[in-house]
C-alpha atoms as a PDB file:
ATOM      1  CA  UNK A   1       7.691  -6.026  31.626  1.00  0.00           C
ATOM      2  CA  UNK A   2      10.115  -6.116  28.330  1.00  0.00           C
ATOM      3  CA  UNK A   3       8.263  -8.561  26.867  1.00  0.00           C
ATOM      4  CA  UNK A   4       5.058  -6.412  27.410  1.00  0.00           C
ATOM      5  CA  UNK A   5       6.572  -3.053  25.714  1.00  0.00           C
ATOM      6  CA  UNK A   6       8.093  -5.523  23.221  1.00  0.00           C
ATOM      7  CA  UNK A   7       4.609  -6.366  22.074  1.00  0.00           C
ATOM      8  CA  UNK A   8       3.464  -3.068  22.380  1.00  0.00           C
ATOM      9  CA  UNK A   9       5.860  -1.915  19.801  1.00  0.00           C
ATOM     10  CA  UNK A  10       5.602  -4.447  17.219  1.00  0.00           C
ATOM     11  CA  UNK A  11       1.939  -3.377  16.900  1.00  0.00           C
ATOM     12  CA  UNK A  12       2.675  -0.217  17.231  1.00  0.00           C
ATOM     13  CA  UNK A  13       4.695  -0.789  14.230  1.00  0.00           C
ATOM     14  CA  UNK A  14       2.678  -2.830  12.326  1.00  0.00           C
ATOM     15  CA  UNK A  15      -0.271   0.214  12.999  1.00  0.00           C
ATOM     16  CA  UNK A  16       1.970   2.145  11.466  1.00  0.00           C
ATOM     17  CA  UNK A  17       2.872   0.117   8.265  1.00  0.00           C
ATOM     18  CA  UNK A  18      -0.943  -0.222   8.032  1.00  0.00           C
ATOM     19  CA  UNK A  19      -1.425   3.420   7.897  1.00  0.00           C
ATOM     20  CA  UNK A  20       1.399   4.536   6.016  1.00  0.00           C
ATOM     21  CA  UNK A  21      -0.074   2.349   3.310  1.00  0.00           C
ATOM     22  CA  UNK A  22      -3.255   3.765   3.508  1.00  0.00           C
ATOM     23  CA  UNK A  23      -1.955   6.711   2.931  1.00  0.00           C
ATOM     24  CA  UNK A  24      -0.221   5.616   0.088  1.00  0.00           C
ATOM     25  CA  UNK A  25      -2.897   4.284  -1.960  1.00  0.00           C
ATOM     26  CA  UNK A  26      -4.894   7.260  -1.117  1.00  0.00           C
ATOM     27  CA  UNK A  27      -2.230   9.635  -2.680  1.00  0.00           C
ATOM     28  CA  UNK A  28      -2.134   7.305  -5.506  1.00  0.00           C
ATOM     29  CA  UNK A  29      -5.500   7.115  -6.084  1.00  0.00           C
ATOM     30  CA  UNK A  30      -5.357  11.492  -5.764  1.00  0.00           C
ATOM     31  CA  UNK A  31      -2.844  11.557  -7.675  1.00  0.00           C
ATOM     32  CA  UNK A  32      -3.752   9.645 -10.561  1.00  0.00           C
ATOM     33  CA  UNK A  33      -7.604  10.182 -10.444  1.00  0.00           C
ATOM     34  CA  UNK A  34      -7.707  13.826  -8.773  1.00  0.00           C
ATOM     35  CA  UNK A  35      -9.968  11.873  -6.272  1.00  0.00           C
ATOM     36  CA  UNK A  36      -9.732   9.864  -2.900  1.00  0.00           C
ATOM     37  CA  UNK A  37      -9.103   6.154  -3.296  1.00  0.00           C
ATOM     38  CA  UNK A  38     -12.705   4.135  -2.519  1.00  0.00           C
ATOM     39  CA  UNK A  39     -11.745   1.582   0.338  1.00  0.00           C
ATOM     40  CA  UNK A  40     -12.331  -1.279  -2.302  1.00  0.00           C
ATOM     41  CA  UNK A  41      -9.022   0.054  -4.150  1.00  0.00           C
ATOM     42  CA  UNK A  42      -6.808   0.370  -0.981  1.00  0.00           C
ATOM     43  CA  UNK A  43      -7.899  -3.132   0.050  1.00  0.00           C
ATOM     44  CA  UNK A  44      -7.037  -4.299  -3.849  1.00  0.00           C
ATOM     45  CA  UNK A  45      -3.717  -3.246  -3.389  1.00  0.00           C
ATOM     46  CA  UNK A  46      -2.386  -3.682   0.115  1.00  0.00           C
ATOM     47  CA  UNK A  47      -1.431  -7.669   0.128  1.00  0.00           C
ATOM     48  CA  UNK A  48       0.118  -6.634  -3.189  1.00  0.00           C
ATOM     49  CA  UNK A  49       2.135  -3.846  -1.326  1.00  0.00           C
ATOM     50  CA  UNK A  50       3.016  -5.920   1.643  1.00  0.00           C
ATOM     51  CA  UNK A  51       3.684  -8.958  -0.846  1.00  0.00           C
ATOM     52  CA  UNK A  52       6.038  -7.506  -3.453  1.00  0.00           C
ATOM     53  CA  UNK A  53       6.980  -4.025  -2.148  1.00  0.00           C
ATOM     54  CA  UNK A  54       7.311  -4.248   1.715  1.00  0.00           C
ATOM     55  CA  UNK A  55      10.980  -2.921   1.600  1.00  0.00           C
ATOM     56  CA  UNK A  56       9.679   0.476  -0.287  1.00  0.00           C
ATOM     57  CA  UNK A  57       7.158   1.145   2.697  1.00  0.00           C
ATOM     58  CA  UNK A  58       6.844   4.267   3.623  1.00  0.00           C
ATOM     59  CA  UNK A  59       8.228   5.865   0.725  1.00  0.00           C
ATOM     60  CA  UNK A  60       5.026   6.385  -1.545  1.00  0.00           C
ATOM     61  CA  UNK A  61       6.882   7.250  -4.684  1.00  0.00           C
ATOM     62  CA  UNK A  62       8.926   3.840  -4.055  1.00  0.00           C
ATOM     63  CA  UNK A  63       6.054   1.900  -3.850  1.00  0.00           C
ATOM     64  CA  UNK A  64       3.900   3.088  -6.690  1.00  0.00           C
ATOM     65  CA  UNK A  65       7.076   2.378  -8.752  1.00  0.00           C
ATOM     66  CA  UNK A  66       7.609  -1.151  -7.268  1.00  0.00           C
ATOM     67  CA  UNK A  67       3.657  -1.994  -8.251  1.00  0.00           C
ATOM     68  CA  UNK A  68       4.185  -0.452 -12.027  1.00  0.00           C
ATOM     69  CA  UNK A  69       7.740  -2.641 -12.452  1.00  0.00           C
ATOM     70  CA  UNK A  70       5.524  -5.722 -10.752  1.00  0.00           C
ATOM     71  CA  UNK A  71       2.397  -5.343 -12.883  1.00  0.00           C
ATOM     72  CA  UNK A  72       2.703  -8.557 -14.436  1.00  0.00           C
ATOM     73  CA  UNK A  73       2.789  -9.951 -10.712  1.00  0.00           C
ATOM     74  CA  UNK A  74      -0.298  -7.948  -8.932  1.00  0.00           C
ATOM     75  CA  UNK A  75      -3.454  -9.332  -8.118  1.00  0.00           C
ATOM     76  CA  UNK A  76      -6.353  -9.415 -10.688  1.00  0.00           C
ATOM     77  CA  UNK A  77      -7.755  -6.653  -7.968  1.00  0.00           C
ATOM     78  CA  UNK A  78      -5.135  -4.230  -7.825  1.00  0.00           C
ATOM     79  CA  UNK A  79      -4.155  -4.573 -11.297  1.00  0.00           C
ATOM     80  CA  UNK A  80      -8.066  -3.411 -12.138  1.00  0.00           C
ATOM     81  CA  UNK A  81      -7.445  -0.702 -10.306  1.00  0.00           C
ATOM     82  CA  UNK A  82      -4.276   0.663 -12.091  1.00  0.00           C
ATOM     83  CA  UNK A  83      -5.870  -0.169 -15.324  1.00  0.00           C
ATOM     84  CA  UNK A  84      -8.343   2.684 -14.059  1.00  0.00           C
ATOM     85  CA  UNK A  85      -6.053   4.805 -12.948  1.00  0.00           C
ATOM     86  CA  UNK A  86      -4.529   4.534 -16.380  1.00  0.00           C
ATOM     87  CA  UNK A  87      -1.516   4.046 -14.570  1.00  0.00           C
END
């Protein structure tokens, strides 16, 4: 029975990291375009997020700021996509 709930909360939790950086990349994406993030642009990003920035999740501010320090380090995807944001 433990190990059941045990399971149940680690994907609870990793639901929740999954959301939570949805939700960043569409405030980003708001934020820096005054317009939703396209699902192309959150799926750019997110191994970059979980790669380089996992300890900033959920605080959005924290992660935008991670990706900007790691530019150099992103993906040729998510760095397109701050390039557009002009960010």
């Amino acid at each position: 029975m433990k190990a059941r709930f045990l399971r149940f909360a680690g994907v609870r939790s990793r639901a929740r990291r999954a959301s939570t950086i949805g939700l960043f990349l569409t405030l980003f994406a708001s934020a820096a375009q005054a317009q939703q993030g396209t699902p192309e642009q959150r799926r750019a990003c997110t191994p970059d997020v979980y790669r380089l920035c996992a300890g900033e999740i959920p605080n959005v501010r924290a992660i935008t700021a991670c990706l900007r320090r790691n530019r150099a380090n992103l993906s040729e995807a998510c760095r397109s996509v701050f390039d557009q944001a002009g960010g």
